[in-house]
C-alpha atoms as a PDB file:
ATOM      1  CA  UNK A   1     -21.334 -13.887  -6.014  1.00  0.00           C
ATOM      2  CA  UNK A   2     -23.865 -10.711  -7.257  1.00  0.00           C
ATOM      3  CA  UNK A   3     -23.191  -6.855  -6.927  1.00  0.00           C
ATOM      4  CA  UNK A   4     -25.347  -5.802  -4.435  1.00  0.00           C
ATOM      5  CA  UNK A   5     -26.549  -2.406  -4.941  1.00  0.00           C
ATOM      6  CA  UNK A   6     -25.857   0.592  -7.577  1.00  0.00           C
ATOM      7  CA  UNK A   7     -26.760   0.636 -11.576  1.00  0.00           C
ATOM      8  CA  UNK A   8     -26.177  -2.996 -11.767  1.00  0.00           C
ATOM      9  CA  UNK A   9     -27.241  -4.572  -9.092  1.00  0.00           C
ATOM     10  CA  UNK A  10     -27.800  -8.001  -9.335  1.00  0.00           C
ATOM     11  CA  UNK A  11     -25.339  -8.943 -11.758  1.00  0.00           C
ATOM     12  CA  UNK A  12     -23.801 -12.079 -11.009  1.00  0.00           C
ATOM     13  CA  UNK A  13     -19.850 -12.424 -11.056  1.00  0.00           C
ATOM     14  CA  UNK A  14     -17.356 -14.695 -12.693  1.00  0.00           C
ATOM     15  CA  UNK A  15     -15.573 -16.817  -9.558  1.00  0.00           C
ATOM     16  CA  UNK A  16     -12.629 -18.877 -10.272  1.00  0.00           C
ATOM     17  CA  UNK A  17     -12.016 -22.564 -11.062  1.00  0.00           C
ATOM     18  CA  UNK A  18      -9.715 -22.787  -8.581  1.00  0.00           C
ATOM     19  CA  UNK A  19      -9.096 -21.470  -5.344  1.00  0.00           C
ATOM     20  CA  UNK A  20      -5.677 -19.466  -6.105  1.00  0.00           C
ATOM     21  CA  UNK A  21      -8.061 -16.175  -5.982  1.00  0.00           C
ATOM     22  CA  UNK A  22     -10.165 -16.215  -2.666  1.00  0.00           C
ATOM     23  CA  UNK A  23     -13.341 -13.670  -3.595  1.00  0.00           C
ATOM     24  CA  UNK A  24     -14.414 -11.580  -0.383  1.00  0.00           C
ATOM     25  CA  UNK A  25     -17.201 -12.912   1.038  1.00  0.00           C
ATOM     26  CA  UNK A  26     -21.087 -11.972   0.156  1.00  0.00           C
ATOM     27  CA  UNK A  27     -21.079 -11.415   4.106  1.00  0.00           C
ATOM     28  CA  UNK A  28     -17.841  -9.613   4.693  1.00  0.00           C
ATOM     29  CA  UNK A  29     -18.595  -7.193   1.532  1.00  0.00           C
ATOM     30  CA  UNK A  30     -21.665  -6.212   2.153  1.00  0.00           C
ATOM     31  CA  UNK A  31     -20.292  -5.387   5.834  1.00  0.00           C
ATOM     32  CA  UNK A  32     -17.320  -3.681   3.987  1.00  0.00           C
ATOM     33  CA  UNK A  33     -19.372  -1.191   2.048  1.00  0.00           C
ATOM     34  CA  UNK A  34     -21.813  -0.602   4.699  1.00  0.00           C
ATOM     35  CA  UNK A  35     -18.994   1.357   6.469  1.00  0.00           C
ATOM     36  CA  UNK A  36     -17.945   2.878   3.054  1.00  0.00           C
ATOM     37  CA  UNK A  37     -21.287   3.859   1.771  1.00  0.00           C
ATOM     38  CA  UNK A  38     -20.842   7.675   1.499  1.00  0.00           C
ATOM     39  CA  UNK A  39     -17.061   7.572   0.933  1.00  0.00           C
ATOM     40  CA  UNK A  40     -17.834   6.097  -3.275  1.00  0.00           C
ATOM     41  CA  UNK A  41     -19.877   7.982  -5.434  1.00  0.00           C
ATOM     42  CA  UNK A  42     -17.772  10.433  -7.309  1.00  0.00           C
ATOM     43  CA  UNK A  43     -14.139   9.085  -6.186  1.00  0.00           C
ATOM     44  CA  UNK A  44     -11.628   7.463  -7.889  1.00  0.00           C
ATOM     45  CA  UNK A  45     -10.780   3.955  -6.351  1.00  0.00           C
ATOM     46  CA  UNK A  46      -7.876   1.900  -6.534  1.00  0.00           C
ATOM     47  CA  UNK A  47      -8.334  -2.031  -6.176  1.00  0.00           C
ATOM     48  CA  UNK A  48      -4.614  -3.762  -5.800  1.00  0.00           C
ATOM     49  CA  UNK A  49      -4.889  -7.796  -5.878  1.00  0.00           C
ATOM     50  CA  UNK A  50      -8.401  -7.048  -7.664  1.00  0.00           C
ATOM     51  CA  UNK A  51      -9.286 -10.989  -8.125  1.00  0.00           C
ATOM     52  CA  UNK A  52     -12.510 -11.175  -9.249  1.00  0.00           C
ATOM     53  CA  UNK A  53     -12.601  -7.471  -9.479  1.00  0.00           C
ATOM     54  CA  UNK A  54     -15.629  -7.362  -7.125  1.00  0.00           C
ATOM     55  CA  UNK A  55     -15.065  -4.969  -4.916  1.00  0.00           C
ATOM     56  CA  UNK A  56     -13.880  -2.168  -7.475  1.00  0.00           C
ATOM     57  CA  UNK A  57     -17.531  -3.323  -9.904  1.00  0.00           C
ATOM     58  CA  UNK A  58     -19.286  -3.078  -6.699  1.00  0.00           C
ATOM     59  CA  UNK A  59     -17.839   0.689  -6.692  1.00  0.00           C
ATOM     60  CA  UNK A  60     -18.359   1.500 -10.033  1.00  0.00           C
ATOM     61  CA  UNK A  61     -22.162   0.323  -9.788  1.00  0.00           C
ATOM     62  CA  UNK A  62     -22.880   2.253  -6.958  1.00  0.00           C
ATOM     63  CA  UNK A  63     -21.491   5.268  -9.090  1.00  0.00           C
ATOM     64  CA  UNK A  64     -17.160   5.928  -8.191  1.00  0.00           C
ATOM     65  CA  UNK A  65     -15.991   7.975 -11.230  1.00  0.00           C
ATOM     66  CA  UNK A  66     -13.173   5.704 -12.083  1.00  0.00           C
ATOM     67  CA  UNK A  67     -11.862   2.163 -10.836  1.00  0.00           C
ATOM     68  CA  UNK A  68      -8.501   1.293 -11.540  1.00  0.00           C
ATOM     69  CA  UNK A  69      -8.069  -2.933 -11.264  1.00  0.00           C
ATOM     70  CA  UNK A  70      -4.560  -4.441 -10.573  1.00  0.00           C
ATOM     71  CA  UNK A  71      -3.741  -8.192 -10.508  1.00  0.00           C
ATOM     72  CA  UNK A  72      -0.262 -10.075 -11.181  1.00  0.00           C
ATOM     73  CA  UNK A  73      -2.738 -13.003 -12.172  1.00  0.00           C
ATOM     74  CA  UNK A  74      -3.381 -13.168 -15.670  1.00  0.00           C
ATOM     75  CA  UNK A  75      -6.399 -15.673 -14.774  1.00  0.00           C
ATOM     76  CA  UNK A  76      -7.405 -13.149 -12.359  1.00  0.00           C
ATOM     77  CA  UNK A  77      -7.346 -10.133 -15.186  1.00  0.00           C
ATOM     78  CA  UNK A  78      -9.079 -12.622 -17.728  1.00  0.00           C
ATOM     79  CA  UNK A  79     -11.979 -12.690 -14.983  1.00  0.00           C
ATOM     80  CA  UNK A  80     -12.292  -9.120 -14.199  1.00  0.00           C
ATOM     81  CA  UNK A  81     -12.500  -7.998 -17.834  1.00  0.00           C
ATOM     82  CA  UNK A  82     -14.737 -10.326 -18.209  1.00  0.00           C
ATOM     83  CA  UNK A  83     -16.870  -9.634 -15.474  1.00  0.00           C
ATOM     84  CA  UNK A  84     -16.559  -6.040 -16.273  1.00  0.00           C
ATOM     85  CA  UNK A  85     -18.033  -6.636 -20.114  1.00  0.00           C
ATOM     86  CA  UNK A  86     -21.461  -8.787 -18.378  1.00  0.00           C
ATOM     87  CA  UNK A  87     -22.036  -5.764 -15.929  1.00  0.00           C
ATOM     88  CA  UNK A  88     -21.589  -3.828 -18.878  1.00  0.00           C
ATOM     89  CA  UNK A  89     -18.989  -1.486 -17.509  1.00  0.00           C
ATOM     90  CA  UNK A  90     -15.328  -0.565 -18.380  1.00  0.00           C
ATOM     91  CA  UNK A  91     -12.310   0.021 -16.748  1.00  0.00           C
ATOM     92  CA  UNK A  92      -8.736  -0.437 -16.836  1.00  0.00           C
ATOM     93  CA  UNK A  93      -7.301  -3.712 -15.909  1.00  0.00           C
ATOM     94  CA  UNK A  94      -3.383  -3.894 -15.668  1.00  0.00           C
ATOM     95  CA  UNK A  95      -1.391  -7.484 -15.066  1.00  0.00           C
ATOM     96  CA  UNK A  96       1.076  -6.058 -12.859  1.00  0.00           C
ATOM     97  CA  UNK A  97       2.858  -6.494  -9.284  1.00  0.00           C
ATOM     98  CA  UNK A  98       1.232  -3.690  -6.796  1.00  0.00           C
ATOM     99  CA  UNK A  99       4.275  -2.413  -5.110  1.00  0.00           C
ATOM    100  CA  UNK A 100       5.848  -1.326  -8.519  1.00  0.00           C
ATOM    101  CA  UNK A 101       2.302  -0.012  -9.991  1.00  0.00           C
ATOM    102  CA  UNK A 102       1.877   2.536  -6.887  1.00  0.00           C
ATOM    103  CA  UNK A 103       5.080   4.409  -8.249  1.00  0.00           C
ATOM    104  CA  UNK A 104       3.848   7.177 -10.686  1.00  0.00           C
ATOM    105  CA  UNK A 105       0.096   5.753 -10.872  1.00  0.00           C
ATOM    106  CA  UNK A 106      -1.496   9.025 -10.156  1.00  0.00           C
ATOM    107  CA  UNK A 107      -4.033  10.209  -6.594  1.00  0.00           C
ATOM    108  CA  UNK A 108      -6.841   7.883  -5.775  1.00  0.00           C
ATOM    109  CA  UNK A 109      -9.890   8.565  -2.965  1.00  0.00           C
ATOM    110  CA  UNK A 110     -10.483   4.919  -1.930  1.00  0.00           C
ATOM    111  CA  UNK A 111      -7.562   1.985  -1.880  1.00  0.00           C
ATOM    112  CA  UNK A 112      -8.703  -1.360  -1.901  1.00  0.00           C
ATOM    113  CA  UNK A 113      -5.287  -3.899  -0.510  1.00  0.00           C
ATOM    114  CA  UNK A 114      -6.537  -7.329  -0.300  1.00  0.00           C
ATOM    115  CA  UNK A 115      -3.411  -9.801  -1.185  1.00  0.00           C
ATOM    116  CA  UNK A 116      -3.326 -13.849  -0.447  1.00  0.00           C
ATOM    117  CA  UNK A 117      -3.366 -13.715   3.307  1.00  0.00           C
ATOM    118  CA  UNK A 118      -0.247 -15.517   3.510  1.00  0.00           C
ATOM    119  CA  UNK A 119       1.902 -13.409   1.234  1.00  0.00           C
ATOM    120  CA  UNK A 120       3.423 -10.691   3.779  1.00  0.00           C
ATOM    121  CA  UNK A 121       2.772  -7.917   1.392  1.00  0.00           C
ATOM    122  CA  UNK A 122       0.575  -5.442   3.950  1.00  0.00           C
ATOM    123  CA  UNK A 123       3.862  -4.231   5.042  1.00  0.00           C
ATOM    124  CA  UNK A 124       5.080  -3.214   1.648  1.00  0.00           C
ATOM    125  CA  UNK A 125       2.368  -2.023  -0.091  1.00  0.00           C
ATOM    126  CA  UNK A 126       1.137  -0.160   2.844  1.00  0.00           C
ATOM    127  CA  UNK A 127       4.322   1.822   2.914  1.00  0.00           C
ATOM    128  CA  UNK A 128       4.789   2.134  -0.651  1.00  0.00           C
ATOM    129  CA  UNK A 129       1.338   4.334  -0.453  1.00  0.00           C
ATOM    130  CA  UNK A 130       2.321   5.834   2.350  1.00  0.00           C
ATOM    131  CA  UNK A 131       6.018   6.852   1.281  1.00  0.00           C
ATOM    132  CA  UNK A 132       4.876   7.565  -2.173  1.00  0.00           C
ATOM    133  CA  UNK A 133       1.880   9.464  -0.984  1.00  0.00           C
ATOM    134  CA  UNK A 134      -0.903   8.569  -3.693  1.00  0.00           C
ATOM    135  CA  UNK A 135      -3.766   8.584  -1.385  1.00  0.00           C
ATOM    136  CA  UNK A 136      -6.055  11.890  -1.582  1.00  0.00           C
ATOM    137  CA  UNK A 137      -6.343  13.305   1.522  1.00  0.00           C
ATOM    138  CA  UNK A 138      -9.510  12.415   3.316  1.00  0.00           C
ATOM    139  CA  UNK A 139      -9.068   9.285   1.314  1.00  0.00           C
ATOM    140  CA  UNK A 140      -9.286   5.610   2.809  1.00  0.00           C
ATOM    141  CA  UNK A 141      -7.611   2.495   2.329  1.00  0.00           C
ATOM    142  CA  UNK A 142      -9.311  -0.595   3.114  1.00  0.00           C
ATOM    143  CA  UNK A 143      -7.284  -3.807   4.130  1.00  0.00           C
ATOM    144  CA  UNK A 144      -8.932  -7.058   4.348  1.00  0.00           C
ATOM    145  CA  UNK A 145      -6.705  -9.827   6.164  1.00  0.00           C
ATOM    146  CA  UNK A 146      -6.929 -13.440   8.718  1.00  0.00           C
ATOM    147  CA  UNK A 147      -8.593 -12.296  11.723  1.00  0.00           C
ATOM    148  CA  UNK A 148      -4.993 -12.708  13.499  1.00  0.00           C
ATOM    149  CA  UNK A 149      -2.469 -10.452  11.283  1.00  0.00           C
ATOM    150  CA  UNK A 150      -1.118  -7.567  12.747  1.00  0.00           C
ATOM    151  CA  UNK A 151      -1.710  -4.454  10.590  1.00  0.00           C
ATOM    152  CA  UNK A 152       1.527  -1.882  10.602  1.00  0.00           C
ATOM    153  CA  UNK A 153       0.796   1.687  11.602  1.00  0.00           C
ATOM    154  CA  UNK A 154       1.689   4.048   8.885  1.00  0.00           C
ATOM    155  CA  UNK A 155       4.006   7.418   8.674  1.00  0.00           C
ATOM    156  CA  UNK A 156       1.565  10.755   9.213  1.00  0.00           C
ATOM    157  CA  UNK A 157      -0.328  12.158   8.009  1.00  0.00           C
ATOM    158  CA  UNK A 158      -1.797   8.868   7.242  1.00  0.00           C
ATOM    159  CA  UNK A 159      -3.356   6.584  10.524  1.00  0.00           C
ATOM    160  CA  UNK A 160      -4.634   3.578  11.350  1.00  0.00           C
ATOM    161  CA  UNK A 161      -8.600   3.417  12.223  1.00  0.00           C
ATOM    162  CA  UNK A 162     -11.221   1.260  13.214  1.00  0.00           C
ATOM    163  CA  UNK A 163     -10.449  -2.598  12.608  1.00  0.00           C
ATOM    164  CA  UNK A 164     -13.587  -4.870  12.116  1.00  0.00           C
ATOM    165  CA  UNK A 165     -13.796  -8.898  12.721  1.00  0.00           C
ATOM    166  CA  UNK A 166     -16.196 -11.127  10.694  1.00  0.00           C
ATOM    167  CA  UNK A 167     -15.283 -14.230  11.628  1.00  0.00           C
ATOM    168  CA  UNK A 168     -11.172 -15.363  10.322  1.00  0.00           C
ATOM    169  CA  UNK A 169     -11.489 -12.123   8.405  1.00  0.00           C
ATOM    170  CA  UNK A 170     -10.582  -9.094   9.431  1.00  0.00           C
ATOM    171  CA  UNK A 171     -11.170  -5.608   8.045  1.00  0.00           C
ATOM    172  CA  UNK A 172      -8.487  -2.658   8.777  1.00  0.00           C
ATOM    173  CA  UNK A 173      -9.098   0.696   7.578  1.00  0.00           C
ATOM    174  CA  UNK A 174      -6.664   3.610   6.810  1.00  0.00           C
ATOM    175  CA  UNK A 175      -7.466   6.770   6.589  1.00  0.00           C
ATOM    176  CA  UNK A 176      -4.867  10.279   5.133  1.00  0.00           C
ATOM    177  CA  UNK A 177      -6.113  13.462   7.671  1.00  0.00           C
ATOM    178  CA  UNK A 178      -6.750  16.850   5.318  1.00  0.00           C
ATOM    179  CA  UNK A 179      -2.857  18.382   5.389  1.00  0.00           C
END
């Protein structure tokens, strides 16, 4: 697993032992930020069940002001931060559960939601966002599930987009309309 493009490009990633974190594919990413390109440089960006912490270091190198990593894995936080130190980058990386970190956690531009497939927290988390409002508007949020899970629709002024299949995966973006 490498960062693809940006100031460290290249760089190749920390991946887990085990298979309790399940890192986005190289194929599926590089999809992912295809669609995203112009919607990172400058923002601040939000990755919830952050894992390897791949996909918020894949922001930061292609130049997102700030990248805020969240994990309840403290396996999963040992591998970001030290991912984070061989790209030679820094960020914040909290051990806590997501639905209780998106109360009082301050606005972000881009929202990363990407829990174990099998852990029915879409629901929650989505509406957690959505009820507690922390996504700027314009912003997107990005949800990466099985090819098969139904993503909830979400309270205005927030709405679901365009959903994208790579194979079992499936992509599901979010997006808040300018109020």
């Amino acid at each position: 697993m490498r960062v693809i493009s940006g100031s460290v490009r290249g760089r190749k990633l920390k991946t887990p032992e085990n298979y309790d974190i399940r890192p986005t594919t190289d194929n599926v990413k590089e999809s992912l930020f295809n669609i995203i390109q112009f919607d990172i440089e400058g923002r601040r960006v939000l990755d919830l069940f952050a894992g390897t912490g791949q996909l918020g270091i894949e922001c930061l190198s292609r130049g997102a002001d700030s990248v805020v990593f969240i994990d309840q894995s403290r396996e999963a936080v040992k591998i970001i931060k030290e991912n984070l130190k061989a790209c030679g980058l820094s960020a914040p990386v909290l051990q806590q559960e997501a639905v209780s970190y998106l109360h009082g956690c301050g606005r972000f531009d881009l929202i990363f939601v990407d829990p174990p497939y099998d852990s029915l927290l879409y629901e929650p988390v989505l509406n957690a966002i959505n009820s507690v409002d922390i996504l700027s508007d314009g912003g997107i949020i990005v949800c990466e599930s099985r090819r098969e899970t139904m993503m909830p629709e979400l309270a205005a002024p927030y709405h679901k987009g365009r959903e994208y299949r790579y194979g079992k995966v499936k992509l599901t973006l979010y997006v808040k309309e300018n109020t």
